[in-house]
Protein backbone atom coordinates (compact mmCIF):
# COMPACT_ATOMS: atom_id res chain seq x y z
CA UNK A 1 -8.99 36.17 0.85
CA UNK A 2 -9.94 36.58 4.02
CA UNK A 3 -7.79 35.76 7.46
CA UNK A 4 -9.65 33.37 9.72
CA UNK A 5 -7.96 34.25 13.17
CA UNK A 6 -10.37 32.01 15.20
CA UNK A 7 -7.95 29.10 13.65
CA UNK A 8 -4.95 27.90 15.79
CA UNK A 9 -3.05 27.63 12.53
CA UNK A 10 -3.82 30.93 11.26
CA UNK A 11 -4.83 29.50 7.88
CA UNK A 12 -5.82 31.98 5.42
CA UNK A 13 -9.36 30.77 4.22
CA UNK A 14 -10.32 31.11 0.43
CA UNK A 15 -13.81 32.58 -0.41
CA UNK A 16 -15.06 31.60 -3.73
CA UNK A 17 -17.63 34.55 -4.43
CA UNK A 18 -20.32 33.09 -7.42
CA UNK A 19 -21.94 36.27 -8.54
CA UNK A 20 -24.92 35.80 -11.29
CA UNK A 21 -22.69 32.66 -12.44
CA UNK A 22 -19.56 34.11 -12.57
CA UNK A 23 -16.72 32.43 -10.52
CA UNK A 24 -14.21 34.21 -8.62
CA UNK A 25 -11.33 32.94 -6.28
CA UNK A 26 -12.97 29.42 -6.57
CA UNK A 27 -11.09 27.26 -3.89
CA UNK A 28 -11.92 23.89 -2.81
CA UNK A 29 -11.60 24.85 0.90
CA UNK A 30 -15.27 26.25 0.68
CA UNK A 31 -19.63 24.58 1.52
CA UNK A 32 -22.23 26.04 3.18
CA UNK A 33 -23.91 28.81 0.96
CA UNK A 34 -24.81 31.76 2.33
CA UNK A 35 -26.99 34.33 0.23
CA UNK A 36 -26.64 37.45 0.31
CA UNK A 37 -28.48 39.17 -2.55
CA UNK A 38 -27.25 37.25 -5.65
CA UNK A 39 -23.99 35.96 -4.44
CA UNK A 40 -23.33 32.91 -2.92
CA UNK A 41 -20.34 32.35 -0.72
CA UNK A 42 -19.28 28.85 -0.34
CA UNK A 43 -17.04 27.70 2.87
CA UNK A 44 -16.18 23.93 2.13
CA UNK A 45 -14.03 23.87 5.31
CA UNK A 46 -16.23 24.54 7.78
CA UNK A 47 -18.88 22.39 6.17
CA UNK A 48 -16.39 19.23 6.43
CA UNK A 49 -15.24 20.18 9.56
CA UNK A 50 -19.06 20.06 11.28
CA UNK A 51 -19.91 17.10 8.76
CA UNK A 52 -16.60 14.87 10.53
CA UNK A 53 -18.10 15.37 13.99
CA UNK A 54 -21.17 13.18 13.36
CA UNK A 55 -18.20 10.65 13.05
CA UNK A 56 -16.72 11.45 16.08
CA UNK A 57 -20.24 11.73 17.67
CA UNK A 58 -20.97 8.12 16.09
CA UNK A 59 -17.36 6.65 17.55
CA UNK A 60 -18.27 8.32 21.10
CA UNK A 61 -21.87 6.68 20.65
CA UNK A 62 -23.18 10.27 21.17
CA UNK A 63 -26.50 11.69 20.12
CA UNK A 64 -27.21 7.81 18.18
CA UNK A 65 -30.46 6.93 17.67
CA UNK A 66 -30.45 3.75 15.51
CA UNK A 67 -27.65 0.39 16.37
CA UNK A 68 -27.47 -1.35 13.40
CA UNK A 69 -26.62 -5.36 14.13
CA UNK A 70 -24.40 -6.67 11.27
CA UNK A 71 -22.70 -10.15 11.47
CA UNK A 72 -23.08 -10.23 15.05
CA UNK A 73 -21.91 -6.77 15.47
CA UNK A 74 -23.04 -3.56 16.73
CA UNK A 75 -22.88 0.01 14.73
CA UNK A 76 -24.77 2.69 16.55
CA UNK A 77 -25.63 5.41 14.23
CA UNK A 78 -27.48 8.52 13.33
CA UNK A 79 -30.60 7.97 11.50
CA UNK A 80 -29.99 11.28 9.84
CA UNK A 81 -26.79 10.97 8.56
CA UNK A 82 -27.35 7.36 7.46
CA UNK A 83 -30.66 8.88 5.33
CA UNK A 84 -29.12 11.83 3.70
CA UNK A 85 -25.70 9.34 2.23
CA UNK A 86 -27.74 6.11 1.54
CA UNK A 87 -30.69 5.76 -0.34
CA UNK A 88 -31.30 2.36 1.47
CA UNK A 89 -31.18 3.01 4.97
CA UNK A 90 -33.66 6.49 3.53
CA UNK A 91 -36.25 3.67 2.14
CA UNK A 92 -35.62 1.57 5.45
CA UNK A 93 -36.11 4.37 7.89
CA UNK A 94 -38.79 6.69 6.15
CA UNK A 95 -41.25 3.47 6.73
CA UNK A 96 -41.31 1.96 3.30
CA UNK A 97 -40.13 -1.07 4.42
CA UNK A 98 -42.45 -3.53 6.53
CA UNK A 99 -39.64 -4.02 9.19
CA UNK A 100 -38.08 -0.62 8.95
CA UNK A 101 -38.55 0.72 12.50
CA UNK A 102 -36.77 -2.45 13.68
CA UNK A 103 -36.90 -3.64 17.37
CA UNK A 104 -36.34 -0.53 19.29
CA UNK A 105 -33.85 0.88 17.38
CA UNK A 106 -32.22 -2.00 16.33
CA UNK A 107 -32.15 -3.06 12.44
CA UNK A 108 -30.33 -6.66 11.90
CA UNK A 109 -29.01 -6.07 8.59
CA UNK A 110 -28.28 -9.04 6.22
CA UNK A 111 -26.26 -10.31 3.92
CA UNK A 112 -22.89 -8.14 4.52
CA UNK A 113 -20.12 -8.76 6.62
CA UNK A 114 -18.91 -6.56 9.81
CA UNK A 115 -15.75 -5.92 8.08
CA UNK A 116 -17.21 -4.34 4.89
CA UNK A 117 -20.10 -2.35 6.91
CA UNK A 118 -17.92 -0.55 8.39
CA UNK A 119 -16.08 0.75 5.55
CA UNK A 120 -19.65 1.79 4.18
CA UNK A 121 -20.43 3.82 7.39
CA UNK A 122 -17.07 5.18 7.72
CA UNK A 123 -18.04 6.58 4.10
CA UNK A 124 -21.23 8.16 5.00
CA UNK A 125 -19.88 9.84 7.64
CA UNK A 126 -16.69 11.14 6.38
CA UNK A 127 -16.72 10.52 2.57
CA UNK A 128 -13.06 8.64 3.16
CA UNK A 129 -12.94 5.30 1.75
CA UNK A 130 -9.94 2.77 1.36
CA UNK A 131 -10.67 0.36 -1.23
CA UNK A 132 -7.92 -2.28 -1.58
CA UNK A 133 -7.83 -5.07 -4.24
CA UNK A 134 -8.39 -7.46 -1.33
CA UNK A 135 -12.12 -5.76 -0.46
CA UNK A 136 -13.04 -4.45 -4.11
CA UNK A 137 -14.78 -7.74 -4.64
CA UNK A 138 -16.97 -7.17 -1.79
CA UNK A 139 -17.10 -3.80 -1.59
CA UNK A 140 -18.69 -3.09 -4.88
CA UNK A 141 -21.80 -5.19 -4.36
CA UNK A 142 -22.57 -3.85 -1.32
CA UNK A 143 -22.21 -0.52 -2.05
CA UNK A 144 -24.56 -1.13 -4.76
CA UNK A 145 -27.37 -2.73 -2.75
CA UNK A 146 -27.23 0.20 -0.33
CA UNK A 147 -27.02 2.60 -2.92
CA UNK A 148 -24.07 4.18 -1.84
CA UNK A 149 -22.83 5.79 -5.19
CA UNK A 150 -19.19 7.12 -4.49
CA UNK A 151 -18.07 4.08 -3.29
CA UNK A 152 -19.56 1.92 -6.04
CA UNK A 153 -17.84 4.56 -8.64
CA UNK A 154 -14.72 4.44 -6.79
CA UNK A 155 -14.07 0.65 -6.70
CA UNK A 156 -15.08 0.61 -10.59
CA UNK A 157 -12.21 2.81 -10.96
CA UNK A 158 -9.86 0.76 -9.23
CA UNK A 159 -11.37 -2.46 -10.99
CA UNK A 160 -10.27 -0.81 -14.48
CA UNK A 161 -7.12 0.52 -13.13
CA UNK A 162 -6.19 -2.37 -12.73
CA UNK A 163 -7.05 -4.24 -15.51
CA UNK A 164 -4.86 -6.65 -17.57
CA UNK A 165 -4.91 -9.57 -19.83
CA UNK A 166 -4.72 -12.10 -17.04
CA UNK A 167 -8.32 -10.41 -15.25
CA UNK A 168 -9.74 -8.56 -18.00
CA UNK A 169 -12.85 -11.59 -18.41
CA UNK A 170 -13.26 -12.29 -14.76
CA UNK A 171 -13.47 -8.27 -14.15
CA UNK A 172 -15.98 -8.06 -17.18
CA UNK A 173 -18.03 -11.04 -15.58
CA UNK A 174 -17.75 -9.85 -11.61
CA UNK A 175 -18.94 -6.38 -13.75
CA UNK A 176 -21.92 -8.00 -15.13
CA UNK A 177 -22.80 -9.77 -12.17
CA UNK A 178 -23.22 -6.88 -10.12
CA UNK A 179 -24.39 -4.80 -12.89
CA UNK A 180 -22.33 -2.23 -13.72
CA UNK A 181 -22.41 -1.60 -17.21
CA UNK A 182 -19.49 0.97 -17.86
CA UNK A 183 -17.27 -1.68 -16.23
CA UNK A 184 -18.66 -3.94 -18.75
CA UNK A 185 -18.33 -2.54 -21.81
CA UNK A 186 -14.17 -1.43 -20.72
CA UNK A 187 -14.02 -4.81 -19.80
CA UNK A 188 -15.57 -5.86 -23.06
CA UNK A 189 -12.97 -3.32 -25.43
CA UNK A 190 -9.79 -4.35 -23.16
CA UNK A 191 -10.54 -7.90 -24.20
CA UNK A 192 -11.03 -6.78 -27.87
């Protein structure tokens, strides 16, 4: 354990030391790896804590470099961070798309509402997502046509949470609409 006295708390920050496999004081307070020799030290904290300023940067409409125009809204973002969370906007930026470098760094996106964007940036930049029975319905197909994985898992897992004789067949049919076979086949064995 080592005392981080840089922090106003004084938090004591856990090391997890991974030496040829073996795992030591593993803490979930640790992420970026540092190697020295064989050993790998993993600080999670200070990873999150740089990773959350891009949102702050993105809120402040600092260092942006892409506005993305969404049901007559604007979301000014950072092409980076959009690329390394969402295998979509990585296709759309990278050039594989006709219209990918957009009109000056604008990119009117389709097809999703303002309300539900948002949630899926506020995901890729901080990895925080509140899914509500309300939003699961169009939450889950959008996160699957941008590719954004965690959020597609997570509102599968509310979607069987929740299940019950009363929703079980529209749950297995919103499931196989949007193609998410594990649903499915719960869906399918709650009804049997």
């Amino acid at each position: 354990v080592i005392s981080d006295d840089s922090n106003d708390s004084n938090e004591l920050m856990t090391i997890a030391l991974l030496n040829h496999g073996s795992i030591s004081n593993q803490s979930l307070s640790s992420s970026i790896i540092s190697r020295i020799g064989d050993q790998k030290f993993y600080e999670w904290r200070e990873t999150y804590s740089s990773w959350k300023k891009f949102d702050e940067y993105r809120k402040q409409k600092l260092f942006t470099d892409v506005d993305l125009i969404v049901d007559g809204h604007t979301f000014s973002c950072h092409k980076a961070v959009l690329c390394a969370s969402c295998l979509y906007f990585e296709a759309l930026f990278s050039g594989k798309w006709k219209n990918g470098s957009g009109d000056g760094g604008k990119i009117a996106i389709p097809g999703i509402s303002a309300e539900i964007m948002e949630i899926l940036i506020g995901y890729i930049y901080t990895k925080d997502v509140q899914i509500t029975q309300k939003n699961v319905e169009f939450l889950l197909p959008a996160a699957d046509q941008f590719g954004i994985l965690g959020v597609t898992k997570r509102c599968c897992e509310i979607l069987r949470a929740n299940i019950c004789a009363e929703n079980c067949i529209g749950i297995r049919q919103f499931a196989l609409w949007n193609n998410q076979r594990n649903l499915v086949e719960y869906a399918m064995s709650y009804i049997l």
